[in-house]
Structures are given as structure tokens and as C-alpha cells.
Protein backbone atom coordinates (compact mmCIF):
# COMPACT_ATOMS: atom_id res chain seq x y z
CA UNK A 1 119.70 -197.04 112.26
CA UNK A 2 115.76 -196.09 112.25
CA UNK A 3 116.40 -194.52 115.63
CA UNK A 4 118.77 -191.98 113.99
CA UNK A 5 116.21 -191.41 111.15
CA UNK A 6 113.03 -191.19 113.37
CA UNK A 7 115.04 -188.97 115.71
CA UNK A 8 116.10 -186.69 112.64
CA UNK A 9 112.57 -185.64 112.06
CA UNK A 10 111.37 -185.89 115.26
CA UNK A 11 114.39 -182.98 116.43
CA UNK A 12 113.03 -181.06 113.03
CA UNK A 13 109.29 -181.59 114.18
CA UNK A 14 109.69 -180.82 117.46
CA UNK A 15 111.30 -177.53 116.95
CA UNK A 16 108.75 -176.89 114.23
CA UNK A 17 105.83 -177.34 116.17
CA UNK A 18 106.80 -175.06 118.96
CA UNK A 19 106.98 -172.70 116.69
CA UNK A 20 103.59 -173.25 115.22
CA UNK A 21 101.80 -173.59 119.06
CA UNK A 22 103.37 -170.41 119.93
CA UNK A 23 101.44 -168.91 116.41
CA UNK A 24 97.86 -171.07 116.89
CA UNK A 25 96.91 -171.59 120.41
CA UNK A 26 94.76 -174.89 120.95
CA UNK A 27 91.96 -172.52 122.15
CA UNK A 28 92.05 -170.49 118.82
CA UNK A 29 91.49 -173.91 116.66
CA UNK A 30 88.30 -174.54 114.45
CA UNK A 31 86.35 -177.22 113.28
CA UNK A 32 84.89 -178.48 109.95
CA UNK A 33 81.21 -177.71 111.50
CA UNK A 34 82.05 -174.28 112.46
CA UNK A 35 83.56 -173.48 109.34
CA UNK A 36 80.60 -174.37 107.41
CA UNK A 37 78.22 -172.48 109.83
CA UNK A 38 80.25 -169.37 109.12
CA UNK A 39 80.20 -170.33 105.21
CA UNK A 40 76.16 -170.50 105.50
CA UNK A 41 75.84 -166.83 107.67
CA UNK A 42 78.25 -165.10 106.11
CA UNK A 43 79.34 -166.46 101.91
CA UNK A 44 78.36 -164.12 99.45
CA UNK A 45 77.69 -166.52 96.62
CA UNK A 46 75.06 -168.51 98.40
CA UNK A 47 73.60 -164.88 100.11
CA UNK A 48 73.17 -164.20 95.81
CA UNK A 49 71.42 -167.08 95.23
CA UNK A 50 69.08 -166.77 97.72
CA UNK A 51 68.52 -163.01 96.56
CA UNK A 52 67.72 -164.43 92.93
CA UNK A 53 65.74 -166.94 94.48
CA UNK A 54 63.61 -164.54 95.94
CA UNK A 55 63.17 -162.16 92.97
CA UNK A 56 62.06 -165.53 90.68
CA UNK A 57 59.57 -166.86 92.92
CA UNK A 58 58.09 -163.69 92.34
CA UNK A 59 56.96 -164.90 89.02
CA UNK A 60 54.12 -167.04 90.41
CA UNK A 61 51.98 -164.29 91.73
CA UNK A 62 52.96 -162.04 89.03
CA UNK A 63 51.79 -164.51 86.52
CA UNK A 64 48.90 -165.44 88.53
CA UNK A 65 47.82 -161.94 88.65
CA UNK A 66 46.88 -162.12 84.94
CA UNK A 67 43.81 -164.66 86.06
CA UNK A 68 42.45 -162.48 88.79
CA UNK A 69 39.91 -159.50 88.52
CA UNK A 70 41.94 -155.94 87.62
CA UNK A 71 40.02 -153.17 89.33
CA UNK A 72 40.99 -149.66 87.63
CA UNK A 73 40.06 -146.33 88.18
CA UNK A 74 40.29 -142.66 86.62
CA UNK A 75 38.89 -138.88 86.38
CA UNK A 76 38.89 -136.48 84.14
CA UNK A 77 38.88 -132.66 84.17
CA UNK A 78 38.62 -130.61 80.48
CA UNK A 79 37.28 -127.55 78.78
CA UNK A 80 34.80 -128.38 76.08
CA UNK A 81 34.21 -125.94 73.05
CA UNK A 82 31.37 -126.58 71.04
CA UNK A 83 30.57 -124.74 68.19
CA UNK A 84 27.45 -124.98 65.86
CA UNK A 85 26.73 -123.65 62.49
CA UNK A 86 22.65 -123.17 62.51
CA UNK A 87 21.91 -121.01 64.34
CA UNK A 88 26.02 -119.94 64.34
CA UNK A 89 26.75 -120.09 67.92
CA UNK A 90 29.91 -120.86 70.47
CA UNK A 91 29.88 -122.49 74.05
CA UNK A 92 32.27 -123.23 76.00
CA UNK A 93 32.12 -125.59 79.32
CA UNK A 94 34.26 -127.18 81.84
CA UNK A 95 34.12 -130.82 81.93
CA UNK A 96 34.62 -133.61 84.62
CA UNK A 97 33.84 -137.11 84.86
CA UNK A 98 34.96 -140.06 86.99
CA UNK A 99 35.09 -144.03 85.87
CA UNK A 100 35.74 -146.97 87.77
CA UNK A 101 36.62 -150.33 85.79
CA UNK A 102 36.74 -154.21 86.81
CA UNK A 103 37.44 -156.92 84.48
CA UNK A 104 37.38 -160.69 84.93
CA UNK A 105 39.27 -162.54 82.62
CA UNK A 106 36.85 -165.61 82.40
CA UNK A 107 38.75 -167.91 79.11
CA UNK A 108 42.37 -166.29 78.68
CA UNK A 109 44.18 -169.64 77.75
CA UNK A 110 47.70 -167.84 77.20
CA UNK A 111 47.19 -166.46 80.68
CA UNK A 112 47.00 -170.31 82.47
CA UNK A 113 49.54 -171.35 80.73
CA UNK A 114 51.90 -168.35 81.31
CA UNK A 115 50.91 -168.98 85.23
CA UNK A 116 51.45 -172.82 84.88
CA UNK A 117 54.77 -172.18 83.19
CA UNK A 118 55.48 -169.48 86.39
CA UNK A 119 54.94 -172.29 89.29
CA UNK A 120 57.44 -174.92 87.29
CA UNK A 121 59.90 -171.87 86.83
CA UNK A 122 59.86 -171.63 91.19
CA UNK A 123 59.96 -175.07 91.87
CA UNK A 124 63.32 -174.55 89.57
CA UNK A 125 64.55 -171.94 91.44
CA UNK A 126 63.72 -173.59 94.56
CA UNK A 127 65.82 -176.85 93.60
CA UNK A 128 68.78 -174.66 92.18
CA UNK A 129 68.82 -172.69 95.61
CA UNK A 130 69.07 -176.37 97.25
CA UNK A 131 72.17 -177.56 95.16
CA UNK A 132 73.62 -174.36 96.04
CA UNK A 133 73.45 -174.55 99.55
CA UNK A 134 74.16 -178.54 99.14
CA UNK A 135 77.11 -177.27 96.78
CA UNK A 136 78.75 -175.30 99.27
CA UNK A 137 79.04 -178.33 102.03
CA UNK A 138 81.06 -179.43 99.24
CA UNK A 139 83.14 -176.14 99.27
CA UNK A 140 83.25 -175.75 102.97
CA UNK A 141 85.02 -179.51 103.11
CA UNK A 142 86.97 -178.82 99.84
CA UNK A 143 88.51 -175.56 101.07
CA UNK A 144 89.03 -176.94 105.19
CA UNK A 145 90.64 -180.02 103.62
CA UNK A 146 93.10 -178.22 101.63
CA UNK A 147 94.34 -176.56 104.32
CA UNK A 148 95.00 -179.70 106.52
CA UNK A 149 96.28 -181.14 103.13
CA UNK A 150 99.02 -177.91 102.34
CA UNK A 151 99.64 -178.15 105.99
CA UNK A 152 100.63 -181.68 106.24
CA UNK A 153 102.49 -181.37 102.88
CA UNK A 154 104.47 -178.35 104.45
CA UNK A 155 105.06 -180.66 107.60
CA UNK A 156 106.65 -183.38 105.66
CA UNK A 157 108.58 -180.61 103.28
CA UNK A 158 109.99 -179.63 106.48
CA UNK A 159 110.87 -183.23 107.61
CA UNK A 160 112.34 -184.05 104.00
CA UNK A 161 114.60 -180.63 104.67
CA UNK A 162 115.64 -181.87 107.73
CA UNK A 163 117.11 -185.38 106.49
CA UNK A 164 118.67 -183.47 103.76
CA UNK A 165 120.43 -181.10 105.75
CA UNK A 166 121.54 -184.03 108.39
CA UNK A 167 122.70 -185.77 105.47
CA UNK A 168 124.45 -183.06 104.50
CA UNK A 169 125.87 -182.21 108.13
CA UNK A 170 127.53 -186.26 107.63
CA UNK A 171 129.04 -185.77 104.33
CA UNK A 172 130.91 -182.52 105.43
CA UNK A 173 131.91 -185.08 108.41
CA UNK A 174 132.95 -187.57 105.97
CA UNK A 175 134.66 -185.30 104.32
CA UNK A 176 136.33 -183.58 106.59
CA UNK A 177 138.15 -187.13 107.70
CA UNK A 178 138.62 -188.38 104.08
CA UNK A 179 135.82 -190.95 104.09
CA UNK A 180 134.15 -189.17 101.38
CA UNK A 181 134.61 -186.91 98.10
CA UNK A 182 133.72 -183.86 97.36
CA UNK A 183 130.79 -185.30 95.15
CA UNK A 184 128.99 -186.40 98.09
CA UNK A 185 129.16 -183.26 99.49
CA UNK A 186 127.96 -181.42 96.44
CA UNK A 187 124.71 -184.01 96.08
CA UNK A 188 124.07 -183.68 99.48
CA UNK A 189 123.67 -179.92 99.04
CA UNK A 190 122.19 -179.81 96.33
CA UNK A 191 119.46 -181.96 97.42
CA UNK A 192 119.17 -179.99 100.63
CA UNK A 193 118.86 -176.44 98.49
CA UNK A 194 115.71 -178.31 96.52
CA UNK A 195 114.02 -178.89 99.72
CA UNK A 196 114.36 -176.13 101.26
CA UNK A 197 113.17 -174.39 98.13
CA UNK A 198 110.09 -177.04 97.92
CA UNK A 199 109.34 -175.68 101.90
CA UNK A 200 108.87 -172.13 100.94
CA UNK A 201 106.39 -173.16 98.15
CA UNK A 202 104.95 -175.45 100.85
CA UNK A 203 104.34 -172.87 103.14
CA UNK A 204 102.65 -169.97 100.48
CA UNK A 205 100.68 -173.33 99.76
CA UNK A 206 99.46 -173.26 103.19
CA UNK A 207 98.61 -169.77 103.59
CA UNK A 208 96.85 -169.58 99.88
CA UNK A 209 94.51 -172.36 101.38
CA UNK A 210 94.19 -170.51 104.61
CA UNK A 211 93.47 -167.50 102.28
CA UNK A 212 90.34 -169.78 100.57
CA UNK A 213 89.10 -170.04 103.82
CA UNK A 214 88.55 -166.86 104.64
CA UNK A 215 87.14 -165.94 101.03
CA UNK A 216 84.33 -168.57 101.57
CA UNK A 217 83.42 -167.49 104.89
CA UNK A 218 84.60 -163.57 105.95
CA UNK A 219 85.98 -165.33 108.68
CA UNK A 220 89.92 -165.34 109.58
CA UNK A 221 91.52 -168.84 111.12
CA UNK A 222 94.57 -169.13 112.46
CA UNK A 223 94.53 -172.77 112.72
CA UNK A 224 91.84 -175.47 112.31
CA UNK A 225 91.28 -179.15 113.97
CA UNK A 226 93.40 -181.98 111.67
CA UNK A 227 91.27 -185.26 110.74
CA UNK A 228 92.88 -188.32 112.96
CA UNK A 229 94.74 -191.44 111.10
CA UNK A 230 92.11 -193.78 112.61
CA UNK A 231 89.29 -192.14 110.26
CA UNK A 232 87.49 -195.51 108.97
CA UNK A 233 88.55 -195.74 105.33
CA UNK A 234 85.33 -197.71 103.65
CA UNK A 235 84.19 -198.80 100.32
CA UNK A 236 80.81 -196.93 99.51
CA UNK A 237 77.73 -198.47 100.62
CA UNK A 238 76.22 -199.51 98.71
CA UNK A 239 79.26 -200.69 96.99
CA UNK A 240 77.28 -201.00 93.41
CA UNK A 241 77.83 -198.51 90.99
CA UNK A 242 73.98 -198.76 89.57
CA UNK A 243 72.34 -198.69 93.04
CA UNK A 244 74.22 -195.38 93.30
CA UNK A 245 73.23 -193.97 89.62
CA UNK A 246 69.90 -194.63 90.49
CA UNK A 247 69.74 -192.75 93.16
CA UNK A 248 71.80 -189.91 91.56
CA UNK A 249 68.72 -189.88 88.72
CA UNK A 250 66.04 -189.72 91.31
CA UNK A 251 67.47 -187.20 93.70
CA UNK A 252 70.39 -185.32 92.20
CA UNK A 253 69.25 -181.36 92.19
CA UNK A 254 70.18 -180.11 89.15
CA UNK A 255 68.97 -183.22 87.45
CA UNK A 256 65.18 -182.29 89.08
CA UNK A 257 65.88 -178.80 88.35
CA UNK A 258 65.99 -179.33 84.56
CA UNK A 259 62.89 -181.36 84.65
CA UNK A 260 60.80 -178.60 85.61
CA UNK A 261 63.35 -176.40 83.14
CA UNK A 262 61.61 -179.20 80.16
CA UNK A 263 58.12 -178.88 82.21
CA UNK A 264 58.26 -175.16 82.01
CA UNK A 265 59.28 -174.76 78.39
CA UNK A 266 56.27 -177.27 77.89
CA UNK A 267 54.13 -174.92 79.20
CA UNK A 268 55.35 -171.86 77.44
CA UNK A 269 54.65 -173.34 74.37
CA UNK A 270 51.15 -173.97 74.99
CA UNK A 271 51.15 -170.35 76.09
CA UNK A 272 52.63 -169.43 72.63
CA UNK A 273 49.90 -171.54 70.61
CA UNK A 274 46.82 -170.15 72.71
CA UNK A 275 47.77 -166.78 71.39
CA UNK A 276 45.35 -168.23 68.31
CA UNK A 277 42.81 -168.19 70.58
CA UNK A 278 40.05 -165.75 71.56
CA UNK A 279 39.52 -164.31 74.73
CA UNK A 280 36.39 -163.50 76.76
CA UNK A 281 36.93 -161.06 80.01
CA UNK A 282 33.82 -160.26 82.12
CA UNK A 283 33.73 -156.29 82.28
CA UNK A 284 31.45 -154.11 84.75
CA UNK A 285 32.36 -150.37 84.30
CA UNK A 286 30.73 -147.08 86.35
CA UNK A 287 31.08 -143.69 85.44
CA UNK A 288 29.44 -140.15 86.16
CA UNK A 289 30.06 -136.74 85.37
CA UNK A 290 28.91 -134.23 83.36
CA UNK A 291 27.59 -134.22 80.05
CA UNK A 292 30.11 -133.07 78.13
CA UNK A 293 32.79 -135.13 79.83
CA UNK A 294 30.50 -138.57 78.92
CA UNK A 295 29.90 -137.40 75.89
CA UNK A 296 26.03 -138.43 75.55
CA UNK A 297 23.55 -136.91 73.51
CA UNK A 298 22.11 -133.93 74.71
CA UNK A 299 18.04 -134.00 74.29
CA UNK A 300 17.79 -129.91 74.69
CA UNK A 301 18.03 -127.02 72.38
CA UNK A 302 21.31 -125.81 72.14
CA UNK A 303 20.06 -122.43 73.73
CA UNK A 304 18.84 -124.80 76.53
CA UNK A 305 20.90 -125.54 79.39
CA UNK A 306 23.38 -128.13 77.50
CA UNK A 307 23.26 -131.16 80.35
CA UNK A 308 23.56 -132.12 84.29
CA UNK A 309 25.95 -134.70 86.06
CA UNK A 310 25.26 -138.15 84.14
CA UNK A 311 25.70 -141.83 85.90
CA UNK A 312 25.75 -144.86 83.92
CA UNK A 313 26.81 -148.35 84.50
CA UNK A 314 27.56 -150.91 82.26
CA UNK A 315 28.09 -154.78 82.51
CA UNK A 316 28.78 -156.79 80.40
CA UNK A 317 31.12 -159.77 78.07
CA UNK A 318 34.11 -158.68 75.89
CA UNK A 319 35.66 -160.85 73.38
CA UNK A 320 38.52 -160.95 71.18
CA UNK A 321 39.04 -163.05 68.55
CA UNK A 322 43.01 -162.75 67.02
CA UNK A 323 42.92 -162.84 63.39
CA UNK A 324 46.17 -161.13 62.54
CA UNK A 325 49.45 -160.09 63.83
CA UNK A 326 51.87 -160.03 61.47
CA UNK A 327 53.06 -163.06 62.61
CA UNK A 328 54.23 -162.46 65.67
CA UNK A 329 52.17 -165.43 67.10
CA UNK A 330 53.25 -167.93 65.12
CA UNK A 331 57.15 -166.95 65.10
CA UNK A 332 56.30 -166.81 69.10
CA UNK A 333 55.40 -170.98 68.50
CA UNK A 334 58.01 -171.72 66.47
CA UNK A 335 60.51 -170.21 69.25
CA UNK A 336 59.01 -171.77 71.75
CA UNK A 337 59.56 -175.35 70.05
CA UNK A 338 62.82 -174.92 69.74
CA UNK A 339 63.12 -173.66 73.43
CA UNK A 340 61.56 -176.99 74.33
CA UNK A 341 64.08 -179.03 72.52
CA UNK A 342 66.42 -176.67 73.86
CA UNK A 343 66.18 -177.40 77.40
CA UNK A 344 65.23 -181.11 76.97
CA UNK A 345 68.55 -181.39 74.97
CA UNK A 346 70.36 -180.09 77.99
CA UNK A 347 68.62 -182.12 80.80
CA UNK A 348 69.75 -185.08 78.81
CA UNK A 349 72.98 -183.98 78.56
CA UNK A 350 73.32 -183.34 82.31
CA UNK A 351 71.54 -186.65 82.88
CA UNK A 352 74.64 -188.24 80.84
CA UNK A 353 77.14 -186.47 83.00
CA UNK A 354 75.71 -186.64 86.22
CA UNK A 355 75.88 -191.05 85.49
CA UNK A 356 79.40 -190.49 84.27
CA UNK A 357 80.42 -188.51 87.40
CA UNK A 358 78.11 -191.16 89.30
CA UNK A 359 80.05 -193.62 88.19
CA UNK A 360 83.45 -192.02 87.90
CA UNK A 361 83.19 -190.92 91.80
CA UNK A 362 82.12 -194.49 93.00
CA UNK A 363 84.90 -196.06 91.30
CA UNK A 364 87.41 -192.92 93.01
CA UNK A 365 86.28 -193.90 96.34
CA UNK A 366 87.03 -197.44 95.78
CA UNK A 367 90.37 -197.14 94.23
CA UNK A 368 90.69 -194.58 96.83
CA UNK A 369 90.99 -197.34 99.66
CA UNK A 370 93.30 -199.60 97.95
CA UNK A 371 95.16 -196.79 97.56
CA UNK A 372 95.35 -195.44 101.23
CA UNK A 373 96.24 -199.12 102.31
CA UNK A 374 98.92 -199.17 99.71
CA UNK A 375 100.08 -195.67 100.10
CA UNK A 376 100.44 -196.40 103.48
CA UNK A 377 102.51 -199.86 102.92
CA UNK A 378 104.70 -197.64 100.79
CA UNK A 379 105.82 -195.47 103.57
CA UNK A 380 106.60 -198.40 105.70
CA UNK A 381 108.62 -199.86 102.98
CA UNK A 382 110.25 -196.88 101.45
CA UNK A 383 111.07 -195.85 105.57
CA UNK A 384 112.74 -199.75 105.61
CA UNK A 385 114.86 -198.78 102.06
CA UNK A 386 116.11 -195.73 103.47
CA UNK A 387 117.91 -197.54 106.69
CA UNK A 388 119.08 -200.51 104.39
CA UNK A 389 120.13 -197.93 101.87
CA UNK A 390 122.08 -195.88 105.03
CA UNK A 391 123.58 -198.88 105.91
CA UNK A 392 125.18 -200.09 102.70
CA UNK A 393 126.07 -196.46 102.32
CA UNK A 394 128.45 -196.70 105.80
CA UNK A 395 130.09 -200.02 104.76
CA UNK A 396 130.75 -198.65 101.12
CA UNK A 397 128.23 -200.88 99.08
CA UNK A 398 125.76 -198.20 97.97
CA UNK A 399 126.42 -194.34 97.37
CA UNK A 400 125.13 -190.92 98.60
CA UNK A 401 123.39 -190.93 95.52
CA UNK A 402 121.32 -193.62 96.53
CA UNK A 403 121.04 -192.49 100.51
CA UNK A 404 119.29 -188.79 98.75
CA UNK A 405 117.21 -190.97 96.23
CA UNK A 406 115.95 -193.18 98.90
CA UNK A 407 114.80 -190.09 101.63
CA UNK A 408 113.59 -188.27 98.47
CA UNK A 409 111.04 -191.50 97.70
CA UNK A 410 110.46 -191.60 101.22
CA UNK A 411 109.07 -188.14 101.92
CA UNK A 412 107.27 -188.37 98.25
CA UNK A 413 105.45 -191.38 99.68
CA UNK A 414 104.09 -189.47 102.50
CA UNK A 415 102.64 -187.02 100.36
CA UNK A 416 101.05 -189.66 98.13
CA UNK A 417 99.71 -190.99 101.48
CA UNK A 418 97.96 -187.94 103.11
CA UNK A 419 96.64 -186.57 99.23
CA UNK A 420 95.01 -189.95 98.99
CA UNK A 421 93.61 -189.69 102.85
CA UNK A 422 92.14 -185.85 101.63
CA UNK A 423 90.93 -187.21 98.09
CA UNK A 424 89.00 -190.33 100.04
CA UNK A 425 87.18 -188.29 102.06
CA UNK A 426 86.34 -185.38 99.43
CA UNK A 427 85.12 -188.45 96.84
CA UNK A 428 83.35 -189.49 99.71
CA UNK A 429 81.55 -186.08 100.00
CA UNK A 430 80.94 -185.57 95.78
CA UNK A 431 79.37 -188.98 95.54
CA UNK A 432 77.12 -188.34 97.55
CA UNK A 433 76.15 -185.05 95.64
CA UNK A 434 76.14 -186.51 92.59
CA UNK A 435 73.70 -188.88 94.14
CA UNK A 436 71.83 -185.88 96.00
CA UNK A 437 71.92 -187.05 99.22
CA UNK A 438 74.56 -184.93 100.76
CA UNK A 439 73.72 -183.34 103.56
CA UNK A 440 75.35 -180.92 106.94
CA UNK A 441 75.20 -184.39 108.68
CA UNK A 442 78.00 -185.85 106.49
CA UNK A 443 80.16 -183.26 107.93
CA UNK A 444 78.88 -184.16 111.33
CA UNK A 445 80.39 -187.61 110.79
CA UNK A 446 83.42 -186.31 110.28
CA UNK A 447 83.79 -184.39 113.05
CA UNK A 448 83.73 -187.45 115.07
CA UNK A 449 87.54 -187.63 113.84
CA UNK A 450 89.10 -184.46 114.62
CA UNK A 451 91.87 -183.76 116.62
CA UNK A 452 91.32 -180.51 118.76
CA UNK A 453 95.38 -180.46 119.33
CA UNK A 454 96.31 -181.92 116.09
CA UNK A 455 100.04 -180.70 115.04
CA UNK A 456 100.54 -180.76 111.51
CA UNK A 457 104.68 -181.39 112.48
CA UNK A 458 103.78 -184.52 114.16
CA UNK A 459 100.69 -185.77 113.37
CA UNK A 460 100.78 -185.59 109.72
CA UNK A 461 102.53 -189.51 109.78
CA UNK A 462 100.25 -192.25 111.56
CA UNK A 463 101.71 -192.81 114.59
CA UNK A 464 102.91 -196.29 114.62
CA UNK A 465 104.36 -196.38 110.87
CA UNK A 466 108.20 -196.06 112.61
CA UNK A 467 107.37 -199.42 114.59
CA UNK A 468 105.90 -201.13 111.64
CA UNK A 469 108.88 -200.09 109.61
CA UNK A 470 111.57 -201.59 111.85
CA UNK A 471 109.48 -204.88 112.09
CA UNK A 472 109.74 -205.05 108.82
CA UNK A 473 113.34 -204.26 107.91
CA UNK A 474 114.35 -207.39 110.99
CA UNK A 475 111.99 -209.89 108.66
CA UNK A 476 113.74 -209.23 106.23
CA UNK A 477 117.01 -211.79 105.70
């Protein structure tokens, strides 16, 4: 009797994959690498954050330009009128003079801070660029392992369909020679009119994930390379939650982003509170032009020639001493205190989550194998139920009812198996981001275990589960 089921949906799989060859060629197939080297040239989210990356660690020199000498020059062109009472006379002149200025701030406190402030503000930027381009490994294997897991849930849809409809092919049979009732018939159909409806959801599934694909890349796939049965399912190592929060806490991204977020809001406030301070700027300033332009006294008569071109260059200290400001200064520290608690508020908040995740993920992973193991068993088992249940059904001890429930559990616990395969590898992958030590090599690893022909219609069951399940059903009494 598991010859007639294992042919069933091998007939169903067979037909379906020559269908799907004929649509993806074997030379046409992709891998997980490839994917994410297309993600990296060509996804628009991560070609953003390097644009915003690049206009913030433009604050540095802009801040840094505040501390460096400011060179400034200018001319001027103007009629003068000049009018004098005694004796009552009128003269009017043109005007020109040209000034060059450089200043050297030599104690501008706000300034240092402001530029201190500016380098932890690009080291932030720098680290938020990294979890971005760690973040969209993540994507790249989140969106290629959706596909293979829509693909292999459309495979067994398709499989489940089948059984149905040969079920339903042998209680018309049955019918037809008065073994059966009507009922049976009607269950049988109306069982195979569910899966068949579940297949056409399956296969919008498919193409949706196909459709993520292309979003994250601007790339179009017509099929990609399926991960193998054989893929090593581990417990994390280290398998200790704590080893693995404690790397999370020295390494995670965004968890060293907001410390320079709390480092830079440090420094912003000392900015803020400096504004109480004076400043002293060393200033060396040349002009020349005429007279009137420079405005200096003229030593002549006024029926004398009023004044030549005029140099003069001056050097010297300027300082400025705030006394009031209507206080804009100290609103300015008062802001900037509760910016501080602000941001070191929400670094320990994301410190909290990233230990929960931390912890959350490591446990996933490990229930994740026991589950994979067991998921697995259950195939084997509900495979074994399925023939017993058949063959009670033939010598009248169970009912179609039964036979439909039985394939029904079946196919459900080959979806539960290949989710849990998918969700193993993807906790896998999010550990190790929360921990911060993801990386394009983990993807590497796993392309160790693709299939270049992998079918989807056959290859979405490990290949030896039909054995295992007819060793099984002969132990048993």
C-alpha cells in the first residue's frame, strides 16, 4: 500500500516538474551569493543610506572649519558728498577701497565641542551604514528563502491535490460497483475542491516571493538553486545564551551606534554651556584706498586737495565676553540635557531589546532542531497512518473520513517540516546579527548546500522518508 501512495505523488510530481523545467532551465538558476551581489550593486535602500552617509560625514570638516583661520576679502566703490558749513562749501568725490581679513579663532570653546560632537556624529553614521549593509544579508536570505519556502509549499499543495483527486477517482470506483455511498463521494470531493483551491493560493504565494526578489535587487529570476536535505542542522555554538549576549553587547551595530548617539549628545551639551564663555580670535586685517573710502582724518584745508590712496594694516586680539542673550544660552543647556537623557534613554532601551532578541533567537535556533528532527519523525509517522488508515478503509474498519483526515495531516506535516528547515536557517542568520557578527561569509556557508538542479516537485521531501516510513509501518504489530 505505500507503493500506491508514493507512486500517487510521484505521477503528480513528475508531471509537475516537467512542466516547471520546461519554464526554468537549469542554466537560468541562481544562487543565494549571486542574489545578494545583485542586492549590494543594485538595492535602492542601501544605495540611500550610503547617500546619507556621505552627506553626514560631511559634518566633521564642516564643524572643523569653525577652528581654522577664515581668510575674507572685499572692495568698495562709492560717491562721497561732503558738505561743510564754515566756510559753506560742497565736494563731491568718488570713493574706492579694498580690505583683506584673516581671523584665528585661538579659545572658541563652543567651537571644539561642536567639532568633537561632529566626529562622534560620523562614527554614527559610519556604524548605521554597517548594520545596513549587514541588515540586508539578512534580507537577501529572508527574501531567497521564501521563495524556496512558497515553492516547496506549492510542491506539496500540489502533491496533497493529487491524493485527493486519486482518492476521489476510487470513491467514484467504489461507487460505481456499490462498495461505497454517495457520502464518500461527496467528502472525497470536497476535500479535493479545498486543495486545489489551497494550490492556486500556493502558487500567487510563489510568485509574490519571486516578486520580493526582484524588488530587493532590480534583478528578474526565473528560478533559483533549492538548499539540500543534508544541510547540517546544529545547536548554536556556543550553545550558551550569555556567551552570545555578550557578544551581542560588544559588537551589535546599532547598539555601538547609540553609544556615540549618548557620546555626541555629551558633547553638544558642553557646546551649549561654553556659550557662557568668552571668546578670543586672533585678527590681522589690510586695507587701502582712498581717503574718503577709509574714512581717516584728513590733515589739509578743506580747499586743499582732500586725501591720496591710504594703506593701513592692523593686527591684533579680539574678545568677546557674552553677558546677555535673552536667554537663549541657557534654554540652549537646558535642551541639550534633556537631549542627553534623551538618547541615553534610548540606547538603554535598545540595549534591553537587543538581550531579549539575543536571547529569544538562541533559544529559536535550539528549539528549531528539535523541531526539524521531530517534524521530520512526523512525516514518517503520519506517511505510516495514512497506509494503515487506507487499509482499514478497504476491509471496512475505518471510513473515507478518516482516509481524507489522515492525507490532510500528512501533507500538513510536510509543511511544518520544510517552514521549520527555512526558520532554522533564517534564526541561524538573525542571531548572529543580533550578536553583530554576521557577515557575506555566512551566506558562503550556505552555498555549500545548494542544489544547482533542485526541483521543488521532487525535492521538497528528503529523499529516503518513503523507505523509513515502510520500515516503520512492518515494526509495527
Amino acid at each position: 500500500m505505500l507503493r500506491k501512495l508514493s507512486l500517487a505523488v510521484a505521477v503528480s510530481c513528475a508531471s509537475n516538474a516537467m512542466a516547471w523545467a520546461a519554464e526554468a532551465p537549469l542554466s537560468t538558476k541562481t544562487d543565494l551569493v549571486s542574489v545578494y551581489q545583485e542586492a549590494v550593486d543594485n538595492n535602492a535602500d542601501l544605495a540611500a543610506a550610503r547617500a546619507q552617509y556621505g552627506a553626514q560625514k560631511e559634518v566633521v570638516p564642516q564643524a572643523r572649519a569653525g577652528l581654522l583661520p577664515n581668510l575674507s576679502g572685499g572692495a568698495e566703490v562709492a560717491d562721497v558728498r561732503t558738505s561743510i558749513d564754515q566756510p559753506s562749501a560742497i565736494a563731491n568725490r568718488s570713493a574706492h577701497s579694498y580690505q583683506a581679513t584673516l581671523a584665528q579663532p585661538l579659545f572658541r570653546a563652543d567651537r571644539w565641542f561642536q567639532y568633537q560632537a561632529a566626529k562622534d556624529v560620523n562614527e554614527q553614521a559610519a556604524l548605521q551604514l554597517s548594520a545596513t549593509e549587514q541588515n540586508l544579508i539578512l534580507q537577501t536570505a529572508e527574501s531567497y528563502f521564501n521563495v524556496l519556502r512558497s515553492q516547496d509549499n506549492l510542491a506539496s499543495t500540489k502533491a496533497e491535490e493529487a491524493a485527493f483527486k486519486r482518492q476521489l477517482d476510487q470513491s467514484n470506483e467504489r461507487f460505481d460497483v456499490g462498495l461505497s455511498d454517495k457520502t464518500d463521494v461527496l467528502q472525497s470531493q470536497a476535500s479535493y475542491d479545498t486543495a486545489r483551491a489551497n494550490r492556486i493560493v500556493a502558487q500567487r504565494q510563489v510568485d509574490d516571493a519571486f516578486e520580493a526578489l526582484i524588488t530587493l535587487t532590480n534583478r528578474q529570476y526565473n528560478s533559483i538553486q533549492g538548499i539540500v536535505h543534508t544541510l547540517p542542522i546544529l545547536p548554536p555554538a556556543p550553545n550558551d545564551a550569555k556567551s552570545w549576549v555578550d557578544t551581542a553587547a560588544r559588537q551589535n551595530l546599532n547598539l555601538l551606534a547609540s553609544n556615540y548617539a549618548v557620546s555626541s549628545a555629551e558633547q553638544t551639551l558642553k557646546q551649549r554651556k561654553a556659550g557662557h564663555l568668552p571668546t578670543l580670535d586672533a585678527v590681522a586685517k589690510y586695507e587701502k584706498g582712498d581717503n574718503d573710502a577709509l574714512g581717516f582724518a584728513n590733515p589739509n584745508s578743506f580747499g586743499a586737495p582732500y586725501g591720496g590712496n591710504v594703506e593701513q594694516s592692523t593686527l591684533g586680539l579680539q574678545l568677546s565676553i557674552p553677558i546677555y542673550s535673552g536667554g537663549l544660552t541657557s534654554s540652549q543647556v537646558r535642551q541639550s540635557y534633556a537631549q542627553l537623557d534623551q538618547s541615553e534613554q534610548q540606547r538603554e532601551s535598545l540595549r534591553r531589546q537587543v538581550v531579549e532578541n539575543t536571547r529569544n533567537l538562541h533559544r529559536a535556533v535550539n528549539t528549531d532542531v528539535e523541531q526539524v528532527q521531530a517534524r521530520r519523525q512526523s512525516i514518517i509517522s503520519n506517511q505510516s497512518a495514512v497506509e494503515a488508515t487506507e487499509i482499514g478503509y478497504q476491509v471496512g474498519t475505518r471510513n473515507i473520513v478518516d482516509v481524507l483526515d489522515a492525507q490532510r495531516q500528512l501533507y500538513t506535516s510536510v509543511r511544518n517540516y520544510n517552514n521549520t528547515r527555512y526558520d532554522y536557517i533564517l534564526d541561524n542568520l538573525r542571531l548572529k546579527q543580533a550578536a553583530g557578527t554576521l557577515n557575506p561569509g555566512d551566506l558562503q556557508d550556505l552555498r555549500r548546500y545548494l542544489k544547482a538542479d533542485y526541483n521543488p516537485d521532487k525535492d521538497f521531501l528528503p529523499p529516503d522518508l518513503a523507505s523509513a516510513a515502510e520500515a516503520q509501518l512492518k515494526a509495527r504489530p
